[in-house]
Protein backbone atom coordinates (compact mmCIF):
# COMPACT_ATOMS: atom_id res chain seq x y z
CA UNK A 1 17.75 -8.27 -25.66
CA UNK A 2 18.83 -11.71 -24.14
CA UNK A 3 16.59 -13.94 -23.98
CA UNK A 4 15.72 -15.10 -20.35
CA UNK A 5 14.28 -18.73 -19.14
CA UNK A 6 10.91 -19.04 -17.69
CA UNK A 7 12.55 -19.89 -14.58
CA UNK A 8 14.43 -16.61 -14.39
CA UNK A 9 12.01 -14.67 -14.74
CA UNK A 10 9.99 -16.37 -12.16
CA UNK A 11 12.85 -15.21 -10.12
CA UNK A 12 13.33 -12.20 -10.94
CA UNK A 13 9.46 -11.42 -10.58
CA UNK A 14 9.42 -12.92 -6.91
CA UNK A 15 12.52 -11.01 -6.32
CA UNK A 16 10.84 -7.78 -7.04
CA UNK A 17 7.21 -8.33 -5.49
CA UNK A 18 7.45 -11.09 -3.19
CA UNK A 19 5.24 -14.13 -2.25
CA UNK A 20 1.90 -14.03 -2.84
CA UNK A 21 1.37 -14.05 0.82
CA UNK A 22 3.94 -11.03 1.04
CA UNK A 23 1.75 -9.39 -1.44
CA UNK A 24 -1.35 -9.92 0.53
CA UNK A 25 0.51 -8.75 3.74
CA UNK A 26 1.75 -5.42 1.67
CA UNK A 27 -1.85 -4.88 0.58
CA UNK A 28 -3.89 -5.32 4.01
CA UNK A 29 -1.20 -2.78 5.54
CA UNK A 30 -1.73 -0.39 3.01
CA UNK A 31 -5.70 -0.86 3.35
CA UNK A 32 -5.38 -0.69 6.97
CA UNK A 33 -3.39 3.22 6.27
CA UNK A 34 -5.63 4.10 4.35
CA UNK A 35 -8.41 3.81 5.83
CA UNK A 36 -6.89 5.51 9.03
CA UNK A 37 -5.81 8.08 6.52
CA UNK A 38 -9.68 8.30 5.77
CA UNK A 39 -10.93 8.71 9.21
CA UNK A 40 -8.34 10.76 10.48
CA UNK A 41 -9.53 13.02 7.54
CA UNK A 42 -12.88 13.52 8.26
CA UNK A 43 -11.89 14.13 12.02
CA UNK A 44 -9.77 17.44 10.47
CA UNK A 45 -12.94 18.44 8.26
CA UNK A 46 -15.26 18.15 10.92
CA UNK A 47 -13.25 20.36 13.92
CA UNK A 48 -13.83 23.84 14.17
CA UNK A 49 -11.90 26.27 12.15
CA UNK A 50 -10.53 30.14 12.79
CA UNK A 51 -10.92 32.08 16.25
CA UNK A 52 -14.29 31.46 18.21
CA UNK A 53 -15.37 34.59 20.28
C-alpha cells in the first residue's frame, strides 16, 4: 500500500465529497425530496382505491 501525505488525502477526500458547504447543499436537497417523497405518500394512501358504484 503506498503510503499517502496528509495533504493528499485531504485531496482526495474533497475530491470525492466536496466542500463542507457542498455537503450541506447535497443534504438540504435530499431532505427537501424526501420529505416531498413523504407527503406525496400519504396523498396516495389516503385517495380512494378500486371502482366506486
Amino acid at each position: 500500500m503506498a503510503k499517502e501525505t496528509a495533504a493528499e488525502l485531504l485531496a482526495q477526500a474533497k475530491k470525492q465529497y466536496g466542500t463542507p458547504a457542498e455537503r450541506a447543499d447535497r443534504v438540504d436537497g435530499a431532505s427537501l425530496a424526501s420529505g416531498l417523497a413523504k407527503a406525496h405518500g400519504h396523498e396516495a394512501a389516503g385517495a380512494p382505491r378500486g371502482r366506486r358504484a
